[in-house]
C-alpha atoms as a PDB file:
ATOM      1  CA  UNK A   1      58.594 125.445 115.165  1.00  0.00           C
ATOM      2  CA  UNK A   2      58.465 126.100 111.385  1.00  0.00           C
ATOM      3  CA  UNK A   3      57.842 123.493 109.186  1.00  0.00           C
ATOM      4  CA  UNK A   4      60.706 122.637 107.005  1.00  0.00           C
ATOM      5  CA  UNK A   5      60.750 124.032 103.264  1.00  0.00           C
ATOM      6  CA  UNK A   6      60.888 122.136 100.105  1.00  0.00           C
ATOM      7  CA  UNK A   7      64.710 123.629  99.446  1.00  0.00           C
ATOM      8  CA  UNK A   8      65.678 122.652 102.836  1.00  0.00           C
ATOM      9  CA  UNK A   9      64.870 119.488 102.488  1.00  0.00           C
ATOM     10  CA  UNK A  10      66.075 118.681  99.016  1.00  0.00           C
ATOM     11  CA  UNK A  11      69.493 120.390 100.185  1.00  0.00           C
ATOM     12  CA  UNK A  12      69.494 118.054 103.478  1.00  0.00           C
ATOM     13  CA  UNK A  13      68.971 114.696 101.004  1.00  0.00           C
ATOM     14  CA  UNK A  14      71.486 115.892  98.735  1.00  0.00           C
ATOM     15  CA  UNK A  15      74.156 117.075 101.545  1.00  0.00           C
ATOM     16  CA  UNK A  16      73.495 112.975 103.405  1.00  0.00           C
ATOM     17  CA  UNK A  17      73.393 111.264  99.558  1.00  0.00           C
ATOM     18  CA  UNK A  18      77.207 113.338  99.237  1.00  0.00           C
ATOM     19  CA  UNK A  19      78.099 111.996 102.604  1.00  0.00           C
ATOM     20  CA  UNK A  20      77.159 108.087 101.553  1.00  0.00           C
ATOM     21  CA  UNK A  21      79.226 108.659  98.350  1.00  0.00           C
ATOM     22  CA  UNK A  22      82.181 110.453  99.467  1.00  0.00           C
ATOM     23  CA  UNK A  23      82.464 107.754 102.137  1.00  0.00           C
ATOM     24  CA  UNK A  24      82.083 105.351  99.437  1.00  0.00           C
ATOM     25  CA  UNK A  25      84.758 106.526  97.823  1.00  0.00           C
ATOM     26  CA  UNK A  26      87.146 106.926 100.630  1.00  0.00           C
ATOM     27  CA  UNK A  27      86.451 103.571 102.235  1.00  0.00           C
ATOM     28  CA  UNK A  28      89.629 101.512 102.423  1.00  0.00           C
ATOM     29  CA  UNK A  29      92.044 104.337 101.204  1.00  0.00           C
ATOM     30  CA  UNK A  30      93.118 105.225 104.793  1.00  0.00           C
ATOM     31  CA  UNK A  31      96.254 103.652 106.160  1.00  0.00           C
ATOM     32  CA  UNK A  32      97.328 103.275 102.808  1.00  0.00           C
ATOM     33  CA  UNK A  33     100.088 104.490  99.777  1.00  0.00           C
ATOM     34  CA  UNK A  34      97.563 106.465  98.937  1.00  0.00           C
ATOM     35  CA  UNK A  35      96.685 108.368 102.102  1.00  0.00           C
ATOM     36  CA  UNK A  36     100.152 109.309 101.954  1.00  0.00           C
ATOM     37  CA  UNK A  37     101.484 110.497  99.275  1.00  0.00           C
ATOM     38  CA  UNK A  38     102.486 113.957  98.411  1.00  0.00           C
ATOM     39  CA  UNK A  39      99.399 114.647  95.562  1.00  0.00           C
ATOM     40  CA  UNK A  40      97.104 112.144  97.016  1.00  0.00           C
ATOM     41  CA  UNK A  41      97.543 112.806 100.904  1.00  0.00           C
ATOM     42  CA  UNK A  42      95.927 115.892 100.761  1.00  0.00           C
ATOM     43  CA  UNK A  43      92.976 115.052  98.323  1.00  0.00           C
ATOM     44  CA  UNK A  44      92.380 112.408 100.994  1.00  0.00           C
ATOM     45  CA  UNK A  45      92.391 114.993 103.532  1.00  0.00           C
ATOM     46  CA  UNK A  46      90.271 117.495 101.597  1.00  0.00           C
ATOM     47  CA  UNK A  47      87.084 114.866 100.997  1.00  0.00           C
ATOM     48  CA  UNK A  48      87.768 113.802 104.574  1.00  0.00           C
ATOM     49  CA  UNK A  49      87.155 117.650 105.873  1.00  0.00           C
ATOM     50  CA  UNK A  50      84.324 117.978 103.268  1.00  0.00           C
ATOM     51  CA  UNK A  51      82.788 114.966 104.195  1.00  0.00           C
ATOM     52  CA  UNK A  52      82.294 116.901 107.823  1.00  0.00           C
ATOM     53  CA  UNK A  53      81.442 119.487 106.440  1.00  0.00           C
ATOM     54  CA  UNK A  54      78.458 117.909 104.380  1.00  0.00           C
ATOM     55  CA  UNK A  55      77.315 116.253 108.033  1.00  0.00           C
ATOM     56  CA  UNK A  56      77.432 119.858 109.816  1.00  0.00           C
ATOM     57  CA  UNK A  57      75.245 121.011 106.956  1.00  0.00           C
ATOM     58  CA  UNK A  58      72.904 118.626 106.974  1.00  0.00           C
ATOM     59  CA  UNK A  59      72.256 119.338 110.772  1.00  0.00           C
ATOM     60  CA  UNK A  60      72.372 123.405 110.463  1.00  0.00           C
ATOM     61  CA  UNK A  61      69.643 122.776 107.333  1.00  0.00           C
ATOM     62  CA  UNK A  62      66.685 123.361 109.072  1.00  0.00           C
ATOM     63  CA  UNK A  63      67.779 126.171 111.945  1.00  0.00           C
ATOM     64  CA  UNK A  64      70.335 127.970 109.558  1.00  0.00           C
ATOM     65  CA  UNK A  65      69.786 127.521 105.796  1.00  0.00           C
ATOM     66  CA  UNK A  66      72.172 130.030 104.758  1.00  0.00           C
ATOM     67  CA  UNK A  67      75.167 128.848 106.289  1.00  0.00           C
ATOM     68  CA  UNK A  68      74.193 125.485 105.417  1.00  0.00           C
ATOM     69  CA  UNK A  69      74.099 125.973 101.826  1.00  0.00           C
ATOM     70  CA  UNK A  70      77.600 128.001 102.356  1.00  0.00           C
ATOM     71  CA  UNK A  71      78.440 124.635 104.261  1.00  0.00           C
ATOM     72  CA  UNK A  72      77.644 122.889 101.594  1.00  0.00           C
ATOM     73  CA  UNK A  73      79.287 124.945  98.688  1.00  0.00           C
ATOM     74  CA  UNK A  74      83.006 124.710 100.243  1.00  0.00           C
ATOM     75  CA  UNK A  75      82.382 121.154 100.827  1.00  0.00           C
ATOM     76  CA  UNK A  76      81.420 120.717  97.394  1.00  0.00           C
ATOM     77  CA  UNK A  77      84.703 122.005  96.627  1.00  0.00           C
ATOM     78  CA  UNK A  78      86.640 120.350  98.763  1.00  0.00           C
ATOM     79  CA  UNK A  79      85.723 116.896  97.735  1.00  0.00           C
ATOM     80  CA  UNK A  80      85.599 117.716  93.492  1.00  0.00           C
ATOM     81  CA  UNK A  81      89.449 117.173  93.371  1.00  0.00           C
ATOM     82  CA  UNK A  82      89.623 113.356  94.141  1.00  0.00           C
ATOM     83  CA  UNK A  83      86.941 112.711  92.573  1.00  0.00           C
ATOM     84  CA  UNK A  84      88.437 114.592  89.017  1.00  0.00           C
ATOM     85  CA  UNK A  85      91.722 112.583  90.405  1.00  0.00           C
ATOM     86  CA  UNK A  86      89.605 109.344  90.472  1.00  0.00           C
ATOM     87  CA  UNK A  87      88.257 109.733  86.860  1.00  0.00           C
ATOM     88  CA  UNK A  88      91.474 111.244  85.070  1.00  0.00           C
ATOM     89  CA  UNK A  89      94.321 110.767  87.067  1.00  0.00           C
ATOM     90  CA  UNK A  90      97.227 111.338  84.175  1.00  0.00           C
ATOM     91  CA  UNK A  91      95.591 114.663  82.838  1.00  0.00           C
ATOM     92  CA  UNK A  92      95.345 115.455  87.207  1.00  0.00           C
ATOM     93  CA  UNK A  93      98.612 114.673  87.400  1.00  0.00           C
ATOM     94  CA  UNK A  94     100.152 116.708  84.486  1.00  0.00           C
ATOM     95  CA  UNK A  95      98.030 119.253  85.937  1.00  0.00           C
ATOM     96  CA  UNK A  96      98.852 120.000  89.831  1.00  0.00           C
ATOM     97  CA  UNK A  97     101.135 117.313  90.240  1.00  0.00           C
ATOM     98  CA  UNK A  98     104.006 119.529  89.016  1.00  0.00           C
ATOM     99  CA  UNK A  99     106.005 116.556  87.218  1.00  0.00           C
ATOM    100  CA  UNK A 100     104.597 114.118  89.237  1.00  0.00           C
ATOM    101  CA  UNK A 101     105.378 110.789  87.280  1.00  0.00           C
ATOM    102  CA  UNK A 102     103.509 107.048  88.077  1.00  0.00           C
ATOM    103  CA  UNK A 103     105.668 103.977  88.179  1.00  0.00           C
ATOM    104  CA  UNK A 104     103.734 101.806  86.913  1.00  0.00           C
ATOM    105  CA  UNK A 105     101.650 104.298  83.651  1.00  0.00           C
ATOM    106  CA  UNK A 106      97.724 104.243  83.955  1.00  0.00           C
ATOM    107  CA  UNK A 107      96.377 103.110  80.446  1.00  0.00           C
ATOM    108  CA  UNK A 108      94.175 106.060  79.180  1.00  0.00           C
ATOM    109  CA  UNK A 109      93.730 109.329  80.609  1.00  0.00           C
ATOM    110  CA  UNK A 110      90.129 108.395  81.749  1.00  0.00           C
ATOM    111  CA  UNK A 111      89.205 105.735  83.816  1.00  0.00           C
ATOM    112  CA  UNK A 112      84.880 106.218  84.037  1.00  0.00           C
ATOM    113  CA  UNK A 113      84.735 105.091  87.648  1.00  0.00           C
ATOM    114  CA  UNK A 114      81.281 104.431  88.776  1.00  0.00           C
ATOM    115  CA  UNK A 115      81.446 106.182  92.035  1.00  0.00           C
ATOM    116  CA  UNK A 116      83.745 108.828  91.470  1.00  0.00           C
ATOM    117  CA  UNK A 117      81.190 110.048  88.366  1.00  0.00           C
ATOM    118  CA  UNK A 118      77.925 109.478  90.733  1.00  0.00           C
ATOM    119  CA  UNK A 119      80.244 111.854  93.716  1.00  0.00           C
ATOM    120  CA  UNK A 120      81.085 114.535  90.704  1.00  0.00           C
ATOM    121  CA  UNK A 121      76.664 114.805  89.670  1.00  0.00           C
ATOM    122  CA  UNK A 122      75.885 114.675  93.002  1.00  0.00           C
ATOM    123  CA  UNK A 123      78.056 117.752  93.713  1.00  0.00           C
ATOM    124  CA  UNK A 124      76.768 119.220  90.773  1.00  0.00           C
ATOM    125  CA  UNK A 125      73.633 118.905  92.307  1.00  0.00           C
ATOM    126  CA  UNK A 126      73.986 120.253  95.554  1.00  0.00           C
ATOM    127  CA  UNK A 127      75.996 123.115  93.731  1.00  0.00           C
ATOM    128  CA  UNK A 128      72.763 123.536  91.956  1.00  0.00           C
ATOM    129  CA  UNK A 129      70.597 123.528  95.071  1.00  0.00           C
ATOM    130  CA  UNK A 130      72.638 125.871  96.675  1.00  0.00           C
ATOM    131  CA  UNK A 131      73.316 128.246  94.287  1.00  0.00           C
ATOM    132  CA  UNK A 132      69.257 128.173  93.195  1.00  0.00           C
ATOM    133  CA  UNK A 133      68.450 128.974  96.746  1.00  0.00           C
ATOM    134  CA  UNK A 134      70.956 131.515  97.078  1.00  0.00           C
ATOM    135  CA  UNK A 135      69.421 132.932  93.895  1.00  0.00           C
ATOM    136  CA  UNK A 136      65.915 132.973  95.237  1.00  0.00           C
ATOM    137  CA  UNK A 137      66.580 134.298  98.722  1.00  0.00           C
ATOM    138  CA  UNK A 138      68.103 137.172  97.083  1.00  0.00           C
ATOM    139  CA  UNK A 139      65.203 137.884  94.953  1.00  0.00           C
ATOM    140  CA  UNK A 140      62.754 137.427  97.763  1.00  0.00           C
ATOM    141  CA  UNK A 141      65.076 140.365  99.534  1.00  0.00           C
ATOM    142  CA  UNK A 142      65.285 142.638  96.808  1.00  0.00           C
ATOM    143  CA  UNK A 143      61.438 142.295  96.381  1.00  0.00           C
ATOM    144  CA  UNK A 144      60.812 143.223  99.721  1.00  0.00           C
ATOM    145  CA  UNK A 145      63.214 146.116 100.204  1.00  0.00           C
ATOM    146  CA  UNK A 146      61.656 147.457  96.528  1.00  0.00           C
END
């Protein structure tokens, strides 16, 4: 058996550190208003689908690093939008919630939530990862074919 690469390991840490935040972030939202509601429902849903998405990716890492980092990419954007919702929910709401309007008004536009910022670099950094090794893989190709 191969011996893992540096990328595929720094892609595996970052897909389980996304899993421990998204969870994080989720924990105690099911069964609630929140979980169903017309805007928020499916932002639940869509971290809840990337969140098994990051797992799957973590396991395919180190037999299929392609599709993991593919894996990893849709799950990033999957769980972005509650995340954004988290941080700026008025400006979110204006946006895609289509006249959406809160009973009770959220002071601000932006509410710098700990975990929700933490969920939104660590995306950005298994973005980064992903794209970087989908950058370098194509490079390797193009130097072999050439």
């Amino acid at each position: 058996m191969k011996k893992p690469g540096k990328q595929q390991l720094w892609l595996a840490v970052s897909c389980l550190v996304c899993v421990i935040v998204a969870l994080r972030n989720t924990n105690g939202l099911e069964g609630t208003e929140f979980s169903g509601g017309w805007l928020t429902g499916p932002l639940l849903s869509m971290i809840d689908i990337g969140t098994l998405l990051f797992v799957l990716a973590l396991i395919v890492t180190f037999m299929y690093p392609r599709i993991a980092r593919a894996l990893a990419l849709a799950s990033s954007l999957l769980c972005l939008p509650l995340y954004l919702y988290f941080i700026a929910p008025v400006p979110f709401s204006q946006i895609f919630g289509f006249g959406h309007e809160f009973k009770v008004q959220p002071g601000g536009g932006f509410h710098w939530n700990g975990w929700a910022i933490t969920g939104v670099l660590t995306l950005a950094v298994t973005t980064d990862f992903c794209l970087h090794d989908f950058a370098v893989t194509s490079r390797v190709q193009i130097q072999e074919q050439g």
